[in-house]
Protein backbone atom coordinates (compact mmCIF):
# COMPACT_ATOMS: atom_id res chain seq x y z
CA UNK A 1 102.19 3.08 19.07
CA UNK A 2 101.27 6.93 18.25
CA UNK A 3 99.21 6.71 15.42
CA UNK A 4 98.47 9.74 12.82
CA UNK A 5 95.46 10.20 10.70
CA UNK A 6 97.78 12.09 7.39
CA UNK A 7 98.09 12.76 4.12
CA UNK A 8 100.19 10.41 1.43
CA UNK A 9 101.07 12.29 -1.86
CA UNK A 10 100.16 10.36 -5.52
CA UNK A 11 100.39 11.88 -8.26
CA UNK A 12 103.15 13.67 -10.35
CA UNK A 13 105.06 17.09 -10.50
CA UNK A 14 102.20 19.88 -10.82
CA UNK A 15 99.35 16.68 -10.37
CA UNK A 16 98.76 16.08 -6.59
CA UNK A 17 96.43 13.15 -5.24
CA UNK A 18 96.91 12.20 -1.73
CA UNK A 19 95.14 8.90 0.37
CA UNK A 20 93.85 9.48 3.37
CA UNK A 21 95.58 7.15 5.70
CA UNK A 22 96.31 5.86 9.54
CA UNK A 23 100.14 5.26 9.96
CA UNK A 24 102.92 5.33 12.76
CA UNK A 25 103.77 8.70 13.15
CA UNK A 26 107.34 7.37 13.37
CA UNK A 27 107.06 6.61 9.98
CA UNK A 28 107.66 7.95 6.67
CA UNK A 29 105.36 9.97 5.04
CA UNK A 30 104.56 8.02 1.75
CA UNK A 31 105.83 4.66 3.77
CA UNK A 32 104.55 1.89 5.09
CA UNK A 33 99.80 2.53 6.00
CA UNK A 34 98.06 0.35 8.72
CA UNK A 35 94.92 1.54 6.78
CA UNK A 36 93.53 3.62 3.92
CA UNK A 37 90.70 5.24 4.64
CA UNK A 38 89.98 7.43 1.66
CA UNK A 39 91.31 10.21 -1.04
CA UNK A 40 92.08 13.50 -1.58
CA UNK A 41 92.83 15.60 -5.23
CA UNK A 42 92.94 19.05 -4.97
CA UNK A 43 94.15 19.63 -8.41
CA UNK A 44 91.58 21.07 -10.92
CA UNK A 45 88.91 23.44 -10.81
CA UNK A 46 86.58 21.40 -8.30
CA UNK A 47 88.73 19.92 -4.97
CA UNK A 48 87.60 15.80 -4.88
CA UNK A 49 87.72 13.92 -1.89
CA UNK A 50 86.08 10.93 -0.07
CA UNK A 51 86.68 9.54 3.35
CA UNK A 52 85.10 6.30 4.85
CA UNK A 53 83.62 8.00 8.06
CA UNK A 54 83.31 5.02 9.93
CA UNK A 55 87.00 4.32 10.31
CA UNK A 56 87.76 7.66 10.61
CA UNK A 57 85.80 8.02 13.98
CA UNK A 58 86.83 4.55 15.21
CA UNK A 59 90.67 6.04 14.65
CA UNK A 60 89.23 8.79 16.32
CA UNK A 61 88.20 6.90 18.92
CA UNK A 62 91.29 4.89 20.09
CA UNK A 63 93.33 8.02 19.60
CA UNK A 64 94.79 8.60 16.37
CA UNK A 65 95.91 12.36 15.67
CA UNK A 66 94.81 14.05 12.54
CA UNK A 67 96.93 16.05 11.16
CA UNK A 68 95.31 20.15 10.59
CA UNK A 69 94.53 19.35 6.91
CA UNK A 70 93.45 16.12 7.56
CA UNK A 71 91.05 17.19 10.37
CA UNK A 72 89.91 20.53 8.35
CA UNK A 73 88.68 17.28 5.38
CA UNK A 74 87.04 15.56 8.46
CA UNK A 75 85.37 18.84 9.19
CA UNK A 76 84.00 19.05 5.56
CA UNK A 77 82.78 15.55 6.16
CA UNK A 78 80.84 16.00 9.15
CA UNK A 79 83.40 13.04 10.92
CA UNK A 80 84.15 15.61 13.32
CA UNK A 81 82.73 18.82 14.76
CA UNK A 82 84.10 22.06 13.43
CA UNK A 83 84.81 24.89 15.77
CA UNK A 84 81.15 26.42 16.58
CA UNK A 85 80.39 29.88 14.43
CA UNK A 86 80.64 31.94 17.38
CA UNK A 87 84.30 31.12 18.45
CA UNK A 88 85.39 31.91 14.32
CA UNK A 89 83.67 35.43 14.74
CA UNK A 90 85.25 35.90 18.34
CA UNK A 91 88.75 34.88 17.00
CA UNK A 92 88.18 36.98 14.18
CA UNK A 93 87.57 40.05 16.32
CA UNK A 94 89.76 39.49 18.98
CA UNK A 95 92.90 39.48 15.53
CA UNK A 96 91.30 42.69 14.73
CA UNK A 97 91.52 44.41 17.92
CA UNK A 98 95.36 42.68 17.96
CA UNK A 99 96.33 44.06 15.09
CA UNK A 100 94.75 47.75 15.76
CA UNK A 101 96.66 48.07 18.89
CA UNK A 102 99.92 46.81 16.49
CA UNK A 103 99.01 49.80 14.37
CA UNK A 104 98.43 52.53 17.51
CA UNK A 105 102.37 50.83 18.31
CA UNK A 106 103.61 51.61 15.64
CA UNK A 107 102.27 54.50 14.57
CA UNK A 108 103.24 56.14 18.35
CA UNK A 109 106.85 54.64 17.76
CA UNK A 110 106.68 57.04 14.59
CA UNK A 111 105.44 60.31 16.34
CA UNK A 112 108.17 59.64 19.09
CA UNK A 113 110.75 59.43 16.53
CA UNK A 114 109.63 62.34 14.82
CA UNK A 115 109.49 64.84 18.18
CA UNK A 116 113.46 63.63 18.73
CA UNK A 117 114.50 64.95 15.28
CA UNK A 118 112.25 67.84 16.06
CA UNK A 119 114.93 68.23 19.00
């Protein structure tokens, strides 16, 4: 059975409070929970949540998938280990240098299209 480590949404319209929870992946996503392991309520000025860490890492363990927000809330817990400083900085360089050469693209695309009406 693939098991997922997800979200299920409480609350009302405009309110949201989510569980944390293990469930079949083949399953809906407020359906039926093998466990609960803790909460979630990012409504409000200050974002609650609570997660028993000890079932999280035995889920862990026998492979249950969290899902990105889930594992970004086991991150914040210290369950599991974020992605080391150095690898954010390096990603966030590596976009900048992307997106300068998207820039250099576009602004040659520009020049060419100018020299042709030039023509």
């Amino acid at each position: 059975m693939a098991t997922k480590i997800r979200l299920k949404r409480f609350g009302g319209r405009h309110d949201p409070h989510f569980r944390i929870v293990v469930a079949d992946s083949r399953k809906q996503r407020d359906g039926r929970v093998i466990e609960e392991l803790g909460f979630y309520s990012p409504a409000g000025s200050d974002i609650d949540f609570s997660v028993d860490a000890e079932r999280a890492s035995h889920w862990l363990s026998v492979g249950a998938q969290p899902t990105e927000t889930v594992r970004s809330l086991l991150q914040k817990a210290g369950v599991i280990e974020g992605p080391a400083g150095e690898d954010v900085q390096e990603a966030a360089v590596e976009a900048a240098e992307a997106e300068e050469v998207a820039e250099e693209a576009a602004a040659e695309t520009v020049d060419e299209d100018e020299a042709a009406d030039d023509e």
